[in-house]
Protein backbone atom coordinates (compact mmCIF):
# COMPACT_ATOMS: atom_id res chain seq x y z
CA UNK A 1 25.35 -35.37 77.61
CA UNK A 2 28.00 -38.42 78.40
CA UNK A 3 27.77 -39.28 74.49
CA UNK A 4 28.85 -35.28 74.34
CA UNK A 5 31.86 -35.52 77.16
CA UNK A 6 33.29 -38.44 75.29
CA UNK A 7 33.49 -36.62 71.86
CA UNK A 8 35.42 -33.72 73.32
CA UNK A 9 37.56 -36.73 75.29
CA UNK A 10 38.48 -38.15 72.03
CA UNK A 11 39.29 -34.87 69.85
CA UNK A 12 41.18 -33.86 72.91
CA UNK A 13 43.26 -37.48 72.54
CA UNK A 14 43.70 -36.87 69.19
CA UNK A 15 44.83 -33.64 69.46
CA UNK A 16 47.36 -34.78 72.44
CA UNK A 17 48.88 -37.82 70.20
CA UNK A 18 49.83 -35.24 67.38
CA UNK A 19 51.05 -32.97 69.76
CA UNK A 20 54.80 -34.12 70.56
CA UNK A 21 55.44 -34.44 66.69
CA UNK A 22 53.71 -31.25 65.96
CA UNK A 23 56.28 -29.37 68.53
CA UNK A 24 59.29 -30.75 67.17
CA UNK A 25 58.93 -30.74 63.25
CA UNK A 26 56.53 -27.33 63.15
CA UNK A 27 54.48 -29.80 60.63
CA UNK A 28 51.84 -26.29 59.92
CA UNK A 29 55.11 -23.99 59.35
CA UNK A 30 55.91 -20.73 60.44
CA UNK A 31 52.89 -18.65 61.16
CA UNK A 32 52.71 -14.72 61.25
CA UNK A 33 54.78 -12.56 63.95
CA UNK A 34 51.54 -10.63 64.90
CA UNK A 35 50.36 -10.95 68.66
CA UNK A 36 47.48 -13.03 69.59
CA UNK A 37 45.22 -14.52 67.35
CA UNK A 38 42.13 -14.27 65.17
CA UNK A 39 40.15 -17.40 65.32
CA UNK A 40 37.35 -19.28 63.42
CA UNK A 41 34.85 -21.49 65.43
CA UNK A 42 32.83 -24.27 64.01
CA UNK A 43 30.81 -26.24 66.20
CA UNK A 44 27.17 -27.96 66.80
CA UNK A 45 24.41 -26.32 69.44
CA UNK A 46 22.33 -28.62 71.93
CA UNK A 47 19.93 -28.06 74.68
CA UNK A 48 19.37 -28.63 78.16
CA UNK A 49 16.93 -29.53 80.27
CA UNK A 50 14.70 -29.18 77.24
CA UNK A 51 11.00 -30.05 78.42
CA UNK A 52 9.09 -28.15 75.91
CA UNK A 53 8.71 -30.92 72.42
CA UNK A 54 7.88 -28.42 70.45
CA UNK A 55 11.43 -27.54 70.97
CA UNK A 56 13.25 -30.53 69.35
CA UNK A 57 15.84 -29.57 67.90
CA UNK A 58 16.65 -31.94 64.78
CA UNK A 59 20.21 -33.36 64.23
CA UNK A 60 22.16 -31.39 62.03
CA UNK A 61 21.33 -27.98 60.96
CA UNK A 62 21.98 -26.44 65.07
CA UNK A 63 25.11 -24.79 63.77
CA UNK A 64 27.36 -22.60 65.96
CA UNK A 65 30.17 -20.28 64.05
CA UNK A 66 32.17 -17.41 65.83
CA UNK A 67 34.95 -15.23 64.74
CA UNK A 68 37.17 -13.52 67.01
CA UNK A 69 40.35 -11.48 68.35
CA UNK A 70 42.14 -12.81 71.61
CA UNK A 71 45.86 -11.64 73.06
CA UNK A 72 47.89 -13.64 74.89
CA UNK A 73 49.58 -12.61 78.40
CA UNK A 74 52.17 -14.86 79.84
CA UNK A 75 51.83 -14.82 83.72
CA UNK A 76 55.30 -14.30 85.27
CA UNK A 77 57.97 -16.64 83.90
CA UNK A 78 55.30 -19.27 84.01
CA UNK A 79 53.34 -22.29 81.50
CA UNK A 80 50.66 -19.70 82.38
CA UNK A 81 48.55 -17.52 79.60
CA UNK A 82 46.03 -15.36 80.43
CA UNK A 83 44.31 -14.68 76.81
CA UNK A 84 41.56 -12.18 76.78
CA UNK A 85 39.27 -10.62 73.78
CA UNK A 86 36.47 -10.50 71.90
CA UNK A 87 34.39 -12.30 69.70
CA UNK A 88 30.83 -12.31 67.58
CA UNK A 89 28.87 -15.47 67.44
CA UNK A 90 26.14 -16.83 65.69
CA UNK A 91 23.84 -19.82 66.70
CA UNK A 92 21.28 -21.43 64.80
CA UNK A 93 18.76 -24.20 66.31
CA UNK A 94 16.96 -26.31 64.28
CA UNK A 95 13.14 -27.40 65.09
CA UNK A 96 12.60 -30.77 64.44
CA UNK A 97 8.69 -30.01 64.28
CA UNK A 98 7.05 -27.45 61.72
CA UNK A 99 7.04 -24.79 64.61
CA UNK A 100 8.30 -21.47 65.06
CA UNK A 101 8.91 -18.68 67.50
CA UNK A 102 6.06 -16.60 67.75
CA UNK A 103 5.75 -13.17 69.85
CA UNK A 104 2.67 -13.56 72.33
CA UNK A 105 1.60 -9.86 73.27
CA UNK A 106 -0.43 -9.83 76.86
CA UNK A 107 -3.74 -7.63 77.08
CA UNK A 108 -1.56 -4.37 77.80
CA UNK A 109 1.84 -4.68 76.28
CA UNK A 110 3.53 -1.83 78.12
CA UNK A 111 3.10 -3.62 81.55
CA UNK A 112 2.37 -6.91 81.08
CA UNK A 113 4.96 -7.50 78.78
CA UNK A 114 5.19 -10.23 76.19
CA UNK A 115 6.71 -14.13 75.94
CA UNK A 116 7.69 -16.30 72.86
CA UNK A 117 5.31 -19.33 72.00
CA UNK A 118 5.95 -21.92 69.98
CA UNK A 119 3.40 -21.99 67.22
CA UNK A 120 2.76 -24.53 64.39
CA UNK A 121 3.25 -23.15 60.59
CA UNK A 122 -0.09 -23.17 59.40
CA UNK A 123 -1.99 -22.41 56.37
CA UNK A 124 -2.20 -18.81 57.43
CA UNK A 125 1.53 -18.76 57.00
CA UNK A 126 2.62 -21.05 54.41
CA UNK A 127 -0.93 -21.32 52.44
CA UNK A 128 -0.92 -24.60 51.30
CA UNK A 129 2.59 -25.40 51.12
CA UNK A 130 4.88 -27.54 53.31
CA UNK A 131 7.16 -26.94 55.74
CA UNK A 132 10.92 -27.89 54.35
CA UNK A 133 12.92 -26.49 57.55
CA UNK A 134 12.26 -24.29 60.43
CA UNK A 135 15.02 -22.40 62.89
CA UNK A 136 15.78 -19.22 64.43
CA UNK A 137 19.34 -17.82 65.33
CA UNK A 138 20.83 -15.81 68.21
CA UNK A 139 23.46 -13.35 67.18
CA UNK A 140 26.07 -12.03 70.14
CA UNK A 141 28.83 -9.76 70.99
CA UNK A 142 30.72 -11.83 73.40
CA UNK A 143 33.67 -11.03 75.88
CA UNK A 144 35.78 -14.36 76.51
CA UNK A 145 38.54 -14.71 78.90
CA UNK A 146 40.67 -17.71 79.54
CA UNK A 147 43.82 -19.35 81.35
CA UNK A 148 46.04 -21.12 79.75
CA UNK A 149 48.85 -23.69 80.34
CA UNK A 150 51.27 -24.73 77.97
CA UNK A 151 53.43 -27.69 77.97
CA UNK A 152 56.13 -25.96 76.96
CA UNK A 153 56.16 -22.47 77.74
CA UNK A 154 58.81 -20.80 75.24
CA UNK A 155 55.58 -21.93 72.73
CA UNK A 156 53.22 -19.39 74.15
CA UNK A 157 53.73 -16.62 71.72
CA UNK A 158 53.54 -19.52 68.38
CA UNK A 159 51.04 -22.13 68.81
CA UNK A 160 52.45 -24.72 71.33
CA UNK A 161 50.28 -27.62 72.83
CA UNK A 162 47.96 -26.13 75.46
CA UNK A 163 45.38 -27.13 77.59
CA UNK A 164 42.57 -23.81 78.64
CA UNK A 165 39.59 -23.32 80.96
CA UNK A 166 37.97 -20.12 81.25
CA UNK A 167 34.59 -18.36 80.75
CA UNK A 168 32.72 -15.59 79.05
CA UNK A 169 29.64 -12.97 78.73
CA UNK A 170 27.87 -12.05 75.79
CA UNK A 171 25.36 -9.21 75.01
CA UNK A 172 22.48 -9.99 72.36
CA UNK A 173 22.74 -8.12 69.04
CA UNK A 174 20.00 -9.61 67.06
CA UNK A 175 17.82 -12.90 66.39
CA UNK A 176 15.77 -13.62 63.55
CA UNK A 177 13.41 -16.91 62.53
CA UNK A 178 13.47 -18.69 59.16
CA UNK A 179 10.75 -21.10 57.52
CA UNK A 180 12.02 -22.75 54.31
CA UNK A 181 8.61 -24.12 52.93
CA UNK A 182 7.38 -25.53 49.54
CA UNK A 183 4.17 -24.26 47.60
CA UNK A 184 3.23 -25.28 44.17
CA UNK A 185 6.55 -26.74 43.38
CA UNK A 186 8.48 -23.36 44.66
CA UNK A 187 10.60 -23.15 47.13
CA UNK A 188 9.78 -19.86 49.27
CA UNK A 189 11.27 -18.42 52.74
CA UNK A 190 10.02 -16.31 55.22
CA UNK A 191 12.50 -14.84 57.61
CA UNK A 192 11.75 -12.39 60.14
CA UNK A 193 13.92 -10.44 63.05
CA UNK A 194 13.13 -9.69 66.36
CA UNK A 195 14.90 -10.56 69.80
CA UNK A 196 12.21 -12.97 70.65
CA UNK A 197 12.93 -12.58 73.99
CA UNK A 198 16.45 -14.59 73.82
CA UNK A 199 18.18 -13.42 76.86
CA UNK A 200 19.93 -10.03 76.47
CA UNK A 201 22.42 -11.20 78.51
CA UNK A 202 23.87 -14.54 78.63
CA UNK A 203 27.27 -16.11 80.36
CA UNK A 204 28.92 -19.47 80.66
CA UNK A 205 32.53 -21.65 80.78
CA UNK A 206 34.21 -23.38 78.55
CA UNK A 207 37.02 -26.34 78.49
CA UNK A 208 39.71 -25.93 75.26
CA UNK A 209 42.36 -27.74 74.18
CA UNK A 210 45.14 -27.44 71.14
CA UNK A 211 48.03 -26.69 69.33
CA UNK A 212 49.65 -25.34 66.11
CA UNK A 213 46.53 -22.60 65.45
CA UNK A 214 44.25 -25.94 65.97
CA UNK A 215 41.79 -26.67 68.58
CA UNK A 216 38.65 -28.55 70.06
CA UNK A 217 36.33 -26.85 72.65
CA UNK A 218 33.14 -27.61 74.70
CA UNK A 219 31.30 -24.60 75.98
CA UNK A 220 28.16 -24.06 78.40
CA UNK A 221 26.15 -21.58 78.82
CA UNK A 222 24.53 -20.72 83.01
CA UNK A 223 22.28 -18.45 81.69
CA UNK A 224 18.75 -19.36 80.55
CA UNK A 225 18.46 -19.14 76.12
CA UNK A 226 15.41 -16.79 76.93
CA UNK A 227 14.26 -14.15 79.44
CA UNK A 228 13.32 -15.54 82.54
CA UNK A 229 9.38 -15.59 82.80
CA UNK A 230 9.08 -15.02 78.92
CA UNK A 231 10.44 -18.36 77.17
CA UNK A 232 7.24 -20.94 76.17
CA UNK A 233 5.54 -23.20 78.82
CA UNK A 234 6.12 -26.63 79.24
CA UNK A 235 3.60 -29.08 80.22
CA UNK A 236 3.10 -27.87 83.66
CA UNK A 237 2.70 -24.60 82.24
CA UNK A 238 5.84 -23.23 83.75
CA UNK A 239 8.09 -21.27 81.49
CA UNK A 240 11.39 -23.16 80.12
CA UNK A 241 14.54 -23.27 82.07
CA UNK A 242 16.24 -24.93 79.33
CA UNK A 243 20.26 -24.03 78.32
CA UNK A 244 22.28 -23.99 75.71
CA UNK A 245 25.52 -26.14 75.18
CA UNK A 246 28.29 -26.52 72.10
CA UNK A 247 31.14 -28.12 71.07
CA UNK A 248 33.33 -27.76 68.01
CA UNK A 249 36.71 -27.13 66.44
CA UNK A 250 38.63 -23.65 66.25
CA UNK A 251 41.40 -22.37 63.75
CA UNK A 252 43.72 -19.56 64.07
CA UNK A 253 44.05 -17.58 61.00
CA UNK A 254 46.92 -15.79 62.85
């Protein structure tokens, strides 16, 4: 996590050198006189408080994207935005292991419900072949809303140097595993979608900072990555608590 925290310091230094020359010589030129902007997220998804192994998560390959609409509202005569919008994201994690998410259906479905386990890719699934990579993804509607200051505030409406802190809530559209496997020298897939019980609803903050249609952010998420009392055991046999964290870089295509 302090590895994490001292990324995000040093893209937000970078960002803060550039930012004095940026203002004064407009170095990305004039952009388009249409209010707020429509923005492109790149960035890398982690856990917390992981303490199930089969949930390793290798390192690359947990990518986070998002495009999205927000709209700007200076407060008063102020440095002060308050930017508000909407956005769709879509987060993909990684195992580390040859496991996958796997629906575990109690005695009676209809009350007793069902939870995700994490299951090895076997010969019943792959036949002989091996596993090449395993992940599943988490799609979301999401409804962010921030506050913004700006150093200098006649740059609200295009692109000046801003530092933002604000939060968000998103609603689960879909999720979906893939296995990428090889068997007699072929490459095959096997996707499948269901919600495997990735929380319906999920909310967190996030810290931004940027300039010229250019940014760097570090967002985390309160709410559990699966349904409370349906994500896989650990080794105490107590269902996961664990969280989901990202950080990344944004561009304004207006």
């Amino acid at each position: 996590m302090k590895k994490l925290f001292v990324v995000f310091i040093l893209l937000t230094t970078v960002i803060s050198v550039q930012a004095q020359n940026l203002e004064e010589k407009n170095t990305f030129g004039p952009r388009p006189d249409l209010k707020g902007d429509l923005t492109l997220s790149f960035g890398l998804n982690m856990l917390r408080n992981n303490d199930v192994e089969a949930l390793d998560l290798r390192t690359i390959g947990n990518n986070s994207f998002k495009i999205g609409y927000s709209y700007p509202v200076q407060i008063g005569n102020s440095n002060f935005s308050f930017n508000g919008g909407i956005n769709f994201s879509f987060d993909k994690y990684a195992f580390s292991n040859d496991t996958s998410l796997t629906l575990n259906y109690g005695s009676n479905p209809n009350t007793e419900g069902q939870v995700i386990i994490i299951d090895s890719v076997g010969s019943n699934v792959i036949g002989n072949g091996f596993v090449e990579k395993s992940k599943f993804e988490s799609n979301y509607i999401n409804i962010p809303l921030e506050v913004r200051y700006y150093f200098n505030k006649n740059r609200i409406d295009d692109g000046g140097f801003f530092l933002a802190a604000g939060g968000s809530i998103g609603y689960l559209i879909s999720g979906k595993t893939k296995i990428k496997y090889v068997e007699d020298e072929e490459t095959k897939k096997i996707k499948r979608k269901e919600n495997f019980e990735l929380n319906q609803f999920r909310y967190g903050a996030h810290l931004r900072v940027g300039i010229a249609g250019f940014g760097a952010y570090f967002q985390y998420d309160f709410s559990e990555l699966f349904n409370p009392g349906r994500g896989p055991l650990n080794t105490n046999d107590e269902f996961t608590q664990t969280t989901p964290f990202r950080f990344g870089l944004s561009f304004n295509l207006f």
